[in-house]
PDB file of N, CA and C in Angstrom:
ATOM      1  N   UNK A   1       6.267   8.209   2.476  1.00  0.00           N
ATOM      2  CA  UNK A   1       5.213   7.749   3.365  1.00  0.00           C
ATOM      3  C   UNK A   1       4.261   8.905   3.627  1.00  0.00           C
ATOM      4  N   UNK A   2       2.986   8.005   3.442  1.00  0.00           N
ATOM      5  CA  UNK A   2       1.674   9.504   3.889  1.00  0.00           C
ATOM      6  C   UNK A   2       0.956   8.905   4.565  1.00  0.00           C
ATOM      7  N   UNK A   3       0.497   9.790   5.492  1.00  0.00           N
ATOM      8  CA  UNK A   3      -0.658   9.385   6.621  1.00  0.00           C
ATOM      9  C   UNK A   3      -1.494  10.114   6.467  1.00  0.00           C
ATOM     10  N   UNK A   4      -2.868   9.401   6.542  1.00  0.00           N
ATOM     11  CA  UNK A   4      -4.358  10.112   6.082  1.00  0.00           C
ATOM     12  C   UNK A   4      -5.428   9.207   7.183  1.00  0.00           C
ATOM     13  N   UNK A   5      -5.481  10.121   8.596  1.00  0.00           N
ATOM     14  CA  UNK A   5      -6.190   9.360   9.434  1.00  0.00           C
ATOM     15  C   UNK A   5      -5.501   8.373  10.252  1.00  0.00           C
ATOM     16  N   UNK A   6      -6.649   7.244   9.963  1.00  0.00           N
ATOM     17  CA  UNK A   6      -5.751   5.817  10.430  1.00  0.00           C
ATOM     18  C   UNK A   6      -5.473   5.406   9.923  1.00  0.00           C
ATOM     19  N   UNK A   7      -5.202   6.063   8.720  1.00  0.00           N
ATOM     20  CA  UNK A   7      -4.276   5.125   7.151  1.00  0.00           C
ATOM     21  C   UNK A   7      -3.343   5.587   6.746  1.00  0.00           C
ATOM     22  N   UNK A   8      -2.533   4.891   6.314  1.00  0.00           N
ATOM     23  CA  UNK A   8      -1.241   5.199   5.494  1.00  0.00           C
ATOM     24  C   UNK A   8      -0.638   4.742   4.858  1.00  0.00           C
ATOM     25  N   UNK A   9       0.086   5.043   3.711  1.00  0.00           N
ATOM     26  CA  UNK A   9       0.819   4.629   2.867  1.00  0.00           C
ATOM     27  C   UNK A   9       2.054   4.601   2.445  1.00  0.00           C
ATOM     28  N   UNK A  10       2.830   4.140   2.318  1.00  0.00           N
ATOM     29  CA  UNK A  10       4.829   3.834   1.629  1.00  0.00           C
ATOM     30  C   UNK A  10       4.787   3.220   0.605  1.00  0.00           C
ATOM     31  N   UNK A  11       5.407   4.025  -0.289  1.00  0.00           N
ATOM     32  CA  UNK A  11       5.828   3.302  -1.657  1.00  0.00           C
ATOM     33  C   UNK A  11       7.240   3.564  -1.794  1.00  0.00           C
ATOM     34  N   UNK A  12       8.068   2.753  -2.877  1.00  0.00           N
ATOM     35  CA  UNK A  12       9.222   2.639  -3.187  1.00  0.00           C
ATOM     36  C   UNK A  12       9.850   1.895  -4.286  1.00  0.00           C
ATOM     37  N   UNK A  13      10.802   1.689  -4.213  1.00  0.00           N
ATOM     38  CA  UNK A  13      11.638   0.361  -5.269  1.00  0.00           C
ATOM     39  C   UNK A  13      12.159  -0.824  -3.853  1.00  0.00           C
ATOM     40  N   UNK A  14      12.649  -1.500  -5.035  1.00  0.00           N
ATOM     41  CA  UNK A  14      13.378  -2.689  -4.547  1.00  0.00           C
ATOM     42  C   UNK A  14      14.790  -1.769  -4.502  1.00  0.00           C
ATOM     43  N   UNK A  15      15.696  -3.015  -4.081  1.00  0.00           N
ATOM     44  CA  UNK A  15      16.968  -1.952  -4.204  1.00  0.00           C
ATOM     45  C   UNK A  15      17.771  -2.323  -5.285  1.00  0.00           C
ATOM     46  N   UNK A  16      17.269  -3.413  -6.435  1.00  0.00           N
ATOM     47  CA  UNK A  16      17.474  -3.006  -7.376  1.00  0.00           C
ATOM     48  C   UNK A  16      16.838  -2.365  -8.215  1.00  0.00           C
ATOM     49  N   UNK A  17      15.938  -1.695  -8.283  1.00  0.00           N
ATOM     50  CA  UNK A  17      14.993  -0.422  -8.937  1.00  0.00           C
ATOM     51  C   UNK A  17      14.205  -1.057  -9.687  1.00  0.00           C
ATOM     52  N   UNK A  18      14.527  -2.873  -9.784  1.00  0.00           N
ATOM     53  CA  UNK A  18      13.324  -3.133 -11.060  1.00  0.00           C
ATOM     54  C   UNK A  18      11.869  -3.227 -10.160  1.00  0.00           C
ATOM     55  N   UNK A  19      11.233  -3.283  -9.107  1.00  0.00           N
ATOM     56  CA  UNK A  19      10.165  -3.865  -8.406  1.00  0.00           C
ATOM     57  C   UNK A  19       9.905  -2.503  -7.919  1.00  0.00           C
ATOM     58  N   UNK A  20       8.659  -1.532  -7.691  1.00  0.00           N
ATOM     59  CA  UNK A  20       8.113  -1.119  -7.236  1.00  0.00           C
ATOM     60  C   UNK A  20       7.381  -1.319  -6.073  1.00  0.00           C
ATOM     61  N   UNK A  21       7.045  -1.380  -4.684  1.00  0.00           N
ATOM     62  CA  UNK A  21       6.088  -1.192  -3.801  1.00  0.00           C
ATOM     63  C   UNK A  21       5.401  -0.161  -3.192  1.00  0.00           C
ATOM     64  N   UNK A  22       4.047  -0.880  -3.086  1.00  0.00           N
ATOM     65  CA  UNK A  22       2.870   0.541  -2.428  1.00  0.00           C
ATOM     66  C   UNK A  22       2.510  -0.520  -1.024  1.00  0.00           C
ATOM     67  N   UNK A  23       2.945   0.260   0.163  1.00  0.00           N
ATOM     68  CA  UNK A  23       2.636  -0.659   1.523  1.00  0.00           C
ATOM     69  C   UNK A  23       1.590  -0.074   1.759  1.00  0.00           C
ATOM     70  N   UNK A  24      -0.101  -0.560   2.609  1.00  0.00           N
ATOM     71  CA  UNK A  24      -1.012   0.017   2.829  1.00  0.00           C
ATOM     72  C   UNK A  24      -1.744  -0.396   4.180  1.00  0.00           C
ATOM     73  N   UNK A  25      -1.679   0.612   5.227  1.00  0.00           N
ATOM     74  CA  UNK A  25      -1.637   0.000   6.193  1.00  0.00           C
ATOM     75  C   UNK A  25      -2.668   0.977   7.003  1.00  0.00           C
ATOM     76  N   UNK A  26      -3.378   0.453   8.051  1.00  0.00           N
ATOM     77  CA  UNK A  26      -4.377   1.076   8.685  1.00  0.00           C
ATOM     78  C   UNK A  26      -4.423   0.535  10.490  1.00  0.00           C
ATOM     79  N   UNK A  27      -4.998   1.111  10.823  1.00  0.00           N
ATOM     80  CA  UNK A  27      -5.243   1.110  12.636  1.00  0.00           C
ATOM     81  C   UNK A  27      -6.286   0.678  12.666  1.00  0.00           C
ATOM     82  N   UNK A  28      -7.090   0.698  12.113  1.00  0.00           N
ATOM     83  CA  UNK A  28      -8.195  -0.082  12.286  1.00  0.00           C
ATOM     84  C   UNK A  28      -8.308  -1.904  12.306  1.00  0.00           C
ATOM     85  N   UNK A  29      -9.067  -2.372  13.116  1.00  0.00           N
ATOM     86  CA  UNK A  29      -8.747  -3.993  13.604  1.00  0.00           C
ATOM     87  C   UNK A  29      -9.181  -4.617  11.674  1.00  0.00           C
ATOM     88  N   UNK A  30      -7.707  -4.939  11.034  1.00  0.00           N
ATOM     89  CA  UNK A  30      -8.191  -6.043   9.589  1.00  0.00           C
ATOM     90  C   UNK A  30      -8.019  -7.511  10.277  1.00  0.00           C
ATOM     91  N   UNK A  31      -8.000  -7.750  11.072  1.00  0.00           N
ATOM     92  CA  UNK A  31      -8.022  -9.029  11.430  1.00  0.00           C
ATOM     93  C   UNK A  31      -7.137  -9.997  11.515  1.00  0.00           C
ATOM     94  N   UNK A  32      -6.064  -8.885  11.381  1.00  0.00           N
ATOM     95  CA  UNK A  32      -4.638  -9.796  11.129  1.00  0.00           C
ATOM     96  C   UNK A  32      -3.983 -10.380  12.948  1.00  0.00           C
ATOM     97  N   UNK A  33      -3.427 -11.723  13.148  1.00  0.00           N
ATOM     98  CA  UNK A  33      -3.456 -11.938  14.112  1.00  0.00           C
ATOM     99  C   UNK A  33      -1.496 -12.339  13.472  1.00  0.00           C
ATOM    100  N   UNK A  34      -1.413 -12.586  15.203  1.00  0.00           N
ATOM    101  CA  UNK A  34       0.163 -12.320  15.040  1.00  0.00           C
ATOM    102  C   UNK A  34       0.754 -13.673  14.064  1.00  0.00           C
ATOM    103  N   UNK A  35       1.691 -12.887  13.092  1.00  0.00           N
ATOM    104  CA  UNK A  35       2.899 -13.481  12.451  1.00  0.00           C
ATOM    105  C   UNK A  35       2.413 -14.214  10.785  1.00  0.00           C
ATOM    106  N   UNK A  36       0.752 -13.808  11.258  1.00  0.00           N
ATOM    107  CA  UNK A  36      -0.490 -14.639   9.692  1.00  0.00           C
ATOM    108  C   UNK A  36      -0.176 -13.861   9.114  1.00  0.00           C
ATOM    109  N   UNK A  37      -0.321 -14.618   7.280  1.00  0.00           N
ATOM    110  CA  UNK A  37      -0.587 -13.661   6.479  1.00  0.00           C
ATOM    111  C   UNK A  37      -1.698 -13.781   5.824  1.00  0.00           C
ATOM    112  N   UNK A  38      -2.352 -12.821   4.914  1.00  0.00           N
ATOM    113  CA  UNK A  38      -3.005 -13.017   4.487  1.00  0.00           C
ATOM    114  C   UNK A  38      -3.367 -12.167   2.846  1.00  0.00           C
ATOM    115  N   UNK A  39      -4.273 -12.621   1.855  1.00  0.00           N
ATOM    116  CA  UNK A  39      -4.201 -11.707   0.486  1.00  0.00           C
ATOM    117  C   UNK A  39      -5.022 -10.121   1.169  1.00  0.00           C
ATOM    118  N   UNK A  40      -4.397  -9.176   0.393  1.00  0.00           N
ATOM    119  CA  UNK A  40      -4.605  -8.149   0.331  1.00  0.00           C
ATOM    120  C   UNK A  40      -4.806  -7.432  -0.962  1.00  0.00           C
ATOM    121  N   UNK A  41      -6.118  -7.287  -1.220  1.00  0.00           N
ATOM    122  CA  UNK A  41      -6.449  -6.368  -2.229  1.00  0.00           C
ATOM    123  C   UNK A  41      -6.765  -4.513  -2.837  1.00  0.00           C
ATOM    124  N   UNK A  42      -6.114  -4.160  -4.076  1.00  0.00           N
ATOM    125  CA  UNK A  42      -6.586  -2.842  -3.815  1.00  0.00           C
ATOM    126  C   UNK A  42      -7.474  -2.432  -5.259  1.00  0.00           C
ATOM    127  N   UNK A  43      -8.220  -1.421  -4.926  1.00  0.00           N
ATOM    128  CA  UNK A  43      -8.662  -1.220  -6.437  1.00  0.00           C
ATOM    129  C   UNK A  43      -8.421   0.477  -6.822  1.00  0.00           C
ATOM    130  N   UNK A  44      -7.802   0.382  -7.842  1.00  0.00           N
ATOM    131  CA  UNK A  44      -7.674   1.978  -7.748  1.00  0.00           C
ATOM    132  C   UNK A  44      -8.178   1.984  -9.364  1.00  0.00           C
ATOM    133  N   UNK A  45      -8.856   3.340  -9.145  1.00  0.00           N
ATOM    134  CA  UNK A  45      -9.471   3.273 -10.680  1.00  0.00           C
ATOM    135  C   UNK A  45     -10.280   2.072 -11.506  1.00  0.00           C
ATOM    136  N   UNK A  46     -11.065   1.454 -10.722  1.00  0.00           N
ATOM    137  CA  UNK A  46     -11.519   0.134 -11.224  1.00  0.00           C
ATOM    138  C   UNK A  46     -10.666  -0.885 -11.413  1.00  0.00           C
ATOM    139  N   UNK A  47      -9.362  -0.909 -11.356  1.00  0.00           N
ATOM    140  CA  UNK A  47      -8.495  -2.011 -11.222  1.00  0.00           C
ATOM    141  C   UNK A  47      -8.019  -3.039 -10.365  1.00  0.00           C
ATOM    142  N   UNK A  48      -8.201  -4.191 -10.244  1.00  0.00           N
ATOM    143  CA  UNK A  48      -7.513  -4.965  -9.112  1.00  0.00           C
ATOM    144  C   UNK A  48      -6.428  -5.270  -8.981  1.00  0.00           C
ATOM    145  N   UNK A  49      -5.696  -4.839  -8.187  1.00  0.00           N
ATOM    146  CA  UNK A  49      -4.027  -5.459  -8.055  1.00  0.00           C
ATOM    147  C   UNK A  49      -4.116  -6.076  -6.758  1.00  0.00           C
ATOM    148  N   UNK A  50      -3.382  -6.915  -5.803  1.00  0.00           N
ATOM    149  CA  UNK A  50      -3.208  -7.933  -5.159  1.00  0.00           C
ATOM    150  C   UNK A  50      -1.687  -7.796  -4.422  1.00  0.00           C
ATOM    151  N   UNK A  51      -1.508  -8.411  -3.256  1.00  0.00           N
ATOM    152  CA  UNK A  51      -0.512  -8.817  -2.578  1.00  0.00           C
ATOM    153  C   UNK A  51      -0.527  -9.230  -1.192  1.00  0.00           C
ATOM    154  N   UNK A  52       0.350  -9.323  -0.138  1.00  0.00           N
ATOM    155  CA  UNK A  52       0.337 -10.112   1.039  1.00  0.00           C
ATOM    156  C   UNK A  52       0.446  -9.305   2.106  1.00  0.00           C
ATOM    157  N   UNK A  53      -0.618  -8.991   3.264  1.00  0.00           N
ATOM    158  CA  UNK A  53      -0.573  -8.443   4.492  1.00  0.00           C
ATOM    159  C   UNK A  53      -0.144  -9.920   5.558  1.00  0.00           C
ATOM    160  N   UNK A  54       0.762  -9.041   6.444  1.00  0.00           N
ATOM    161  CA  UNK A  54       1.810  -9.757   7.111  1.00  0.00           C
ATOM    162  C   UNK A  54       1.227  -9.058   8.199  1.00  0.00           C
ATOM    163  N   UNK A  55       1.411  -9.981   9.401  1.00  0.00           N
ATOM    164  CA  UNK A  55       1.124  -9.242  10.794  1.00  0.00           C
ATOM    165  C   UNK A  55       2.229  -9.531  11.372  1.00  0.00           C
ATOM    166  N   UNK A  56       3.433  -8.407  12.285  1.00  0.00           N
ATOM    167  CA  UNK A  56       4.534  -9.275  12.950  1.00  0.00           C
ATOM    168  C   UNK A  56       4.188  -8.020  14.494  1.00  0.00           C
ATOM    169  N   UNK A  57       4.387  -9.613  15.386  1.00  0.00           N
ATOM    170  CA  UNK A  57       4.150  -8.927  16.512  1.00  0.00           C
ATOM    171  C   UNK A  57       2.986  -8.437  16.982  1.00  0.00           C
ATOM    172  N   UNK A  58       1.909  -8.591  16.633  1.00  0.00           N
ATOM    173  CA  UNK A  58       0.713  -7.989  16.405  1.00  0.00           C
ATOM    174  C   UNK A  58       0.090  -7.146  15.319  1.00  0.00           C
ATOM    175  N   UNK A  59       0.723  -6.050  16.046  1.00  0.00           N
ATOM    176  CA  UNK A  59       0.767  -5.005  15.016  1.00  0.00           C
ATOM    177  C   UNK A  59       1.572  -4.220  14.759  1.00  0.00           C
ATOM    178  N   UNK A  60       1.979  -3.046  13.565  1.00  0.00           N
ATOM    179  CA  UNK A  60       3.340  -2.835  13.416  1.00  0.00           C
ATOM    180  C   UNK A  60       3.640  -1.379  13.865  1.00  0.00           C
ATOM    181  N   UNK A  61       4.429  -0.722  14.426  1.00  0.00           N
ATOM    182  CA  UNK A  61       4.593   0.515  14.867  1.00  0.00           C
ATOM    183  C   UNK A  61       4.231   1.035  14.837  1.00  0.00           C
ATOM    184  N   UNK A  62       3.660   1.805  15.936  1.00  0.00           N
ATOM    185  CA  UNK A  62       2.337   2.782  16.045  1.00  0.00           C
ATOM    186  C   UNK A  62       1.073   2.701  15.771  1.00  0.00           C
ATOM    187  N   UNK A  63       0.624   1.103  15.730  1.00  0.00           N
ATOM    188  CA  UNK A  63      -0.618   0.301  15.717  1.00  0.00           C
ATOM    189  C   UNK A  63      -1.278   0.497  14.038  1.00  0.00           C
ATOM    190  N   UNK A  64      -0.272   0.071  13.699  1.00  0.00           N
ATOM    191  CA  UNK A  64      -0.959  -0.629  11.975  1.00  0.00           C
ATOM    192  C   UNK A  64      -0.629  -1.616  11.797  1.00  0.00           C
ATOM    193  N   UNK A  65      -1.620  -2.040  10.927  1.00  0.00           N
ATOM    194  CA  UNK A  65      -1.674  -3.611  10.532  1.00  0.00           C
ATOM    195  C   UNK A  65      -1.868  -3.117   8.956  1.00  0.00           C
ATOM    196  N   UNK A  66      -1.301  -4.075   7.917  1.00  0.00           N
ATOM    197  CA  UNK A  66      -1.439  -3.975   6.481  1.00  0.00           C
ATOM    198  C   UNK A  66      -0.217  -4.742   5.248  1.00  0.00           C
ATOM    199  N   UNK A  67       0.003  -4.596   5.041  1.00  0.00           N
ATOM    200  CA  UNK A  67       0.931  -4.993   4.003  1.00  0.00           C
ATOM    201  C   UNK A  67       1.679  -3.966   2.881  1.00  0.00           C
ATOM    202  N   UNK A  68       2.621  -5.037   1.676  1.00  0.00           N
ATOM    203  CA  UNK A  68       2.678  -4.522   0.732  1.00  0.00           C
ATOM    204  C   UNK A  68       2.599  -5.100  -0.290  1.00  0.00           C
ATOM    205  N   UNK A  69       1.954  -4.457  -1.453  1.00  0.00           N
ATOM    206  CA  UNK A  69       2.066  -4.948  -2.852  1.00  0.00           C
ATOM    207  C   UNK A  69       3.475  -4.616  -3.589  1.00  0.00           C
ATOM    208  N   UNK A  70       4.125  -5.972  -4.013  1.00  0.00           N
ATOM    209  CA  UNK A  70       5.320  -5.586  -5.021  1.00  0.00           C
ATOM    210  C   UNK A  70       4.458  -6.080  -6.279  1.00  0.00           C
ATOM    211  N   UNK A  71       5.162  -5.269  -7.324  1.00  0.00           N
ATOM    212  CA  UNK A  71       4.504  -5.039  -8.827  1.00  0.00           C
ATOM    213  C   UNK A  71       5.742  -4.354  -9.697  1.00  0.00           C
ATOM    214  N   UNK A  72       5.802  -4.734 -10.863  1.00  0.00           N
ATOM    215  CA  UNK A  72       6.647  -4.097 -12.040  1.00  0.00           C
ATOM    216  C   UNK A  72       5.669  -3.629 -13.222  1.00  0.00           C
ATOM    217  N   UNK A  73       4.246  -3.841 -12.367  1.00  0.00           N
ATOM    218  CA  UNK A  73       3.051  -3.779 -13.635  1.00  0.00           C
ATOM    219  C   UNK A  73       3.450  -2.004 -13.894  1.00  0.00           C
ATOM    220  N   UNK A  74       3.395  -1.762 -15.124  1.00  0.00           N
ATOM    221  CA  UNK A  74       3.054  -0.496 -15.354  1.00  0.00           C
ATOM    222  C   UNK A  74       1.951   0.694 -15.401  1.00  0.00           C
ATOM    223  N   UNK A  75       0.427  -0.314 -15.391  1.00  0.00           N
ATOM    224  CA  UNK A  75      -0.458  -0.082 -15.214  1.00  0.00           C
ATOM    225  C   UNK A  75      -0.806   0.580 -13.913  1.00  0.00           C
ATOM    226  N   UNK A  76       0.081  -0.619 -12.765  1.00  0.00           N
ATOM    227  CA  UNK A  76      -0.628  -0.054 -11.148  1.00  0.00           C
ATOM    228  C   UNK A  76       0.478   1.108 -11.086  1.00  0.00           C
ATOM    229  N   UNK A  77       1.400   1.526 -11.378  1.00  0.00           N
ATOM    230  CA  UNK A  77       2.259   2.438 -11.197  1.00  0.00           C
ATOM    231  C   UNK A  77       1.357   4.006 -11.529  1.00  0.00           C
ATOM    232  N   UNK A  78       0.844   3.805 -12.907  1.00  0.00           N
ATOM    233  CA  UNK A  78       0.107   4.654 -13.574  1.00  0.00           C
ATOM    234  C   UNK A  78      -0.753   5.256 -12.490  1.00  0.00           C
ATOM    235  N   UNK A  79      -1.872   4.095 -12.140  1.00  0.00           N
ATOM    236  CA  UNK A  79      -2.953   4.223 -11.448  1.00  0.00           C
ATOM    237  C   UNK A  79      -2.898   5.128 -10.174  1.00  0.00           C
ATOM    238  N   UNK A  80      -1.565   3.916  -9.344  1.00  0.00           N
ATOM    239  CA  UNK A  80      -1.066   5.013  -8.165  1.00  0.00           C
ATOM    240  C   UNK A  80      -0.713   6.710  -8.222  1.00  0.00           C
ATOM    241  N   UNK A  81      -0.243   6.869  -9.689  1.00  0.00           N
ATOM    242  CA  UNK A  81       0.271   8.086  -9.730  1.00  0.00           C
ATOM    243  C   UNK A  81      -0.662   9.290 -10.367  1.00  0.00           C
ATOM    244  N   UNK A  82      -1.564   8.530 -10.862  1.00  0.00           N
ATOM    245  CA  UNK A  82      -2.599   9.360 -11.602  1.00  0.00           C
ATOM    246  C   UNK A  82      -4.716   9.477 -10.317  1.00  0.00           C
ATOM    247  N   UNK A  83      -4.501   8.369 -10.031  1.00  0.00           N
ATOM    248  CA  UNK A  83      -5.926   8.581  -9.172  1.00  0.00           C
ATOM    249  C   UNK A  83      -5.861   9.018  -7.639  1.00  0.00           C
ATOM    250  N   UNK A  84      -6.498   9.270  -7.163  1.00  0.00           N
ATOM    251  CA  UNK A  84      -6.436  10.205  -6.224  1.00  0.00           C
ATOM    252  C   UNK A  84      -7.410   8.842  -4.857  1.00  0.00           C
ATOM    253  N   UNK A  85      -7.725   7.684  -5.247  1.00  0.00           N
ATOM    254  CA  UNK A  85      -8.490   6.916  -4.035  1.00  0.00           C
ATOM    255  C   UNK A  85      -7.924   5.775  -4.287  1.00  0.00           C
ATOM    256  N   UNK A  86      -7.974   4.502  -3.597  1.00  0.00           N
ATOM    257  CA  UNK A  86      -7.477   3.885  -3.269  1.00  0.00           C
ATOM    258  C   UNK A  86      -8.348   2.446  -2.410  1.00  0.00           C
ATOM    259  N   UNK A  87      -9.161   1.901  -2.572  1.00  0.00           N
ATOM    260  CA  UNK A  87      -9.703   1.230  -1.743  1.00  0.00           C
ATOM    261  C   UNK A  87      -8.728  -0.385  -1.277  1.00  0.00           C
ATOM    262  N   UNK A  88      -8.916  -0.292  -0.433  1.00  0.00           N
ATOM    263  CA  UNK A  88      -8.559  -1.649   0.735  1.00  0.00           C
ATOM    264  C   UNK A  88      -9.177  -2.559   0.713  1.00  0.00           C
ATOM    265  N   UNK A  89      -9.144  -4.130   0.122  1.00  0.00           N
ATOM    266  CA  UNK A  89     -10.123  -5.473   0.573  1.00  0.00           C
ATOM    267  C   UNK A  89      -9.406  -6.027   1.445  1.00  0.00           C
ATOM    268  N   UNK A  90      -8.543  -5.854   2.441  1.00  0.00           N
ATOM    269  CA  UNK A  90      -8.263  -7.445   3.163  1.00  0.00           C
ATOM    270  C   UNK A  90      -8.901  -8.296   3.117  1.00  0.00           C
ATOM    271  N   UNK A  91      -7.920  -9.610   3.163  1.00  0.00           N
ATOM    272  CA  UNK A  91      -8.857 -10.839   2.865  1.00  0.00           C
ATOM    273  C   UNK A  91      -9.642 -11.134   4.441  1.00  0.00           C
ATOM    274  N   UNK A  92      -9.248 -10.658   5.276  1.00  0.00           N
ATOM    275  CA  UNK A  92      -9.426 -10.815   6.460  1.00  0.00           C
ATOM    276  C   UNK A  92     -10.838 -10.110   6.497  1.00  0.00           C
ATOM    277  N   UNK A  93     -10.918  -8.973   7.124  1.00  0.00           N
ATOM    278  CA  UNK A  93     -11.915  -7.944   7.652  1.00  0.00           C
ATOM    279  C   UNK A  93     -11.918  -6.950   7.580  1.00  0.00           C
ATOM    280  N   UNK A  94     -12.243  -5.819   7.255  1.00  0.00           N
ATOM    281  CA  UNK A  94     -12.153  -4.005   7.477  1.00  0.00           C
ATOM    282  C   UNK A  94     -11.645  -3.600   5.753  1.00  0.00           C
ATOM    283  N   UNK A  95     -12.242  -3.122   4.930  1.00  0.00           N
ATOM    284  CA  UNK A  95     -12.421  -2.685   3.730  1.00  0.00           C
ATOM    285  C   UNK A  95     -12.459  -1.113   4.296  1.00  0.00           C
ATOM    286  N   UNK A  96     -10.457  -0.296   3.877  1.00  0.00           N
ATOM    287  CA  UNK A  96     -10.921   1.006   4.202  1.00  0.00           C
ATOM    288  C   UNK A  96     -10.559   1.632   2.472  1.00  0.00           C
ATOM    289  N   UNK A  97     -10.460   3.352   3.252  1.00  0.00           N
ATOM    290  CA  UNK A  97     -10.366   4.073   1.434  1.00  0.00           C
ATOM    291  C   UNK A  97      -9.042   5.066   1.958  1.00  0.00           C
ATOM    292  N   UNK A  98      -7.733   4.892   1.214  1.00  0.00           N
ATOM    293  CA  UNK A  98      -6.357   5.706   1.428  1.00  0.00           C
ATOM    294  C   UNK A  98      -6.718   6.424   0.477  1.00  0.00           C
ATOM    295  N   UNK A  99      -5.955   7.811   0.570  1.00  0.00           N
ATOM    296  CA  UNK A  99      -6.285   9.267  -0.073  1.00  0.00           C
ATOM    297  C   UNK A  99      -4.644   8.671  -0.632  1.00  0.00           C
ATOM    298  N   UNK A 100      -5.146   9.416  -2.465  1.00  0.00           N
ATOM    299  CA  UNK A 100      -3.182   9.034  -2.747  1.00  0.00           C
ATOM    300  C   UNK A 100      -3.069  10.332  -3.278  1.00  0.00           C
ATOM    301  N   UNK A 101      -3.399  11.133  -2.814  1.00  0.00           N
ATOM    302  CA  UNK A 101      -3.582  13.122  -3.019  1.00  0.00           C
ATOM    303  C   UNK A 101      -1.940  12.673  -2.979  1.00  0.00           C
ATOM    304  N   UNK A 102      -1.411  13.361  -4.204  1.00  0.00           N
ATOM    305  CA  UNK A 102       0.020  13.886  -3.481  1.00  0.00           C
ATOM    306  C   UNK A 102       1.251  12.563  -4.398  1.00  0.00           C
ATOM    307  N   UNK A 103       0.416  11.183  -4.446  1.00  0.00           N
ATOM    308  CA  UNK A 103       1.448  10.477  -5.462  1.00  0.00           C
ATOM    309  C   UNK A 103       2.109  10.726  -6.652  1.00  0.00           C
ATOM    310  N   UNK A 104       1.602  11.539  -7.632  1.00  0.00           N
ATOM    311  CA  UNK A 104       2.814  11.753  -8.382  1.00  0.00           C
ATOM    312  C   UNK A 104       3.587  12.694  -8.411  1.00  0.00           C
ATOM    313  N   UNK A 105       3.611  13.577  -7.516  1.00  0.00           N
ATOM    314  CA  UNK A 105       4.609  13.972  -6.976  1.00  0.00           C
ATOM    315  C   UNK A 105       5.640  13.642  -6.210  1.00  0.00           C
ATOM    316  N   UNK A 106       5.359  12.953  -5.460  1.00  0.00           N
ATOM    317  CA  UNK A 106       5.846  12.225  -4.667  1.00  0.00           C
ATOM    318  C   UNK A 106       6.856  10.822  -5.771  1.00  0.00           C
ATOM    319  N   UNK A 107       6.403  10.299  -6.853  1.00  0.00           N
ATOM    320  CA  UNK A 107       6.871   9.408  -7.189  1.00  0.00           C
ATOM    321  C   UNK A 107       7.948  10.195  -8.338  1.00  0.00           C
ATOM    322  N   UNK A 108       7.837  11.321  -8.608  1.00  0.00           N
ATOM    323  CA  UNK A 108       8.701  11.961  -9.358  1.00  0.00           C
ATOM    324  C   UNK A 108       9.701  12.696  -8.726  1.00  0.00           C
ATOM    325  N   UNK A 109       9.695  12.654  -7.273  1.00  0.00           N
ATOM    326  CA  UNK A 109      11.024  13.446  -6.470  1.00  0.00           C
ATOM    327  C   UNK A 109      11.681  12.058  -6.220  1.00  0.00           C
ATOM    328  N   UNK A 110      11.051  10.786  -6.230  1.00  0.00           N
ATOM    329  CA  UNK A 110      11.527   9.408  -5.754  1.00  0.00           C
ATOM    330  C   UNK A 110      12.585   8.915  -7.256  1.00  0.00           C
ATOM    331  N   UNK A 111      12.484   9.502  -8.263  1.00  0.00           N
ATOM    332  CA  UNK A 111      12.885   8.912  -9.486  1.00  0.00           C
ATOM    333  C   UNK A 111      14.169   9.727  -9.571  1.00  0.00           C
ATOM    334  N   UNK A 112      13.950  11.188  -9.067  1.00  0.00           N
ATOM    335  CA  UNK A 112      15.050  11.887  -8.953  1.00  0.00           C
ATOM    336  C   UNK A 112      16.070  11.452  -8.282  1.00  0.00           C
ATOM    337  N   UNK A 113      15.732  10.976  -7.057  1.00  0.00           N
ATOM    338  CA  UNK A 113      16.442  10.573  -6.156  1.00  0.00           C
ATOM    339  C   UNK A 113      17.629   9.610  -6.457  1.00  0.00           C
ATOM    340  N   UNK A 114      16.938   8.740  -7.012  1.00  0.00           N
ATOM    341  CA  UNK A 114      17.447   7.471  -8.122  1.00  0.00           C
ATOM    342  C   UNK A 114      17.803   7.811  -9.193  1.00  0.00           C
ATOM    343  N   UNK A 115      18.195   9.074  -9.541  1.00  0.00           N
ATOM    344  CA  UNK A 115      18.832   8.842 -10.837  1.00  0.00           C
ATOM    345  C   UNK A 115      20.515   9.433 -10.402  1.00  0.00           C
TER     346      UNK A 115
END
């Protein structure tokens, strides 16, 4: 997990290692109202990948609202680990930009971990 501002990010596996997730979450009002979900988009490197922001309770610990993308794509793995920006569409409201300074490193002490 990295925090950049009012943004932040968690990535991981499933706990069976085949599914990857990147959670992306911000303090800023996306419009998520309690327990809705809604599509959540990201583009990294000109690419679109997709998934579901969940609101529970309002908002989620320590006042973020956001989601996560699960993916086995190899492409968004790449992307995450190789580009350095990150942009946010909620389908809702508030289009921000997460810094991913620091992901492949981060995803190569995570592989260790797991092996």
């Amino acid at each position: 997990m990295r925090s950049d501002g009012p943004n932040s990010v968690q990535m991981g596996v499933t706990a069976n290692q085949e599914v990857g997730y990147l959670g992306v979450f911000t303090k800023a009002d996306i419009g998520l109202q309690n327990g809705n979900q809604s599509q959540i988009f990201v583009s990294i490197a000109g690419h679109l990948y997709s998934g579901v922001a969940t609101s529970t309770s309002g908002v989620l610990k320590g006042g973020y609202s956001g989601g996560y993308i699960l993916t086995d794509d190899p492409n968004f793995k790449r992307d995450v680990a190789k580009q350095y920006e990150m942009i946010v569409f909620p389908e809702t409201k508030g289009t921000f930009v997460v810094d991913l300074k620091g992901t492949y490193k981060a995803m190569a002490m995570g592989r260790k971990c797991l092996s």
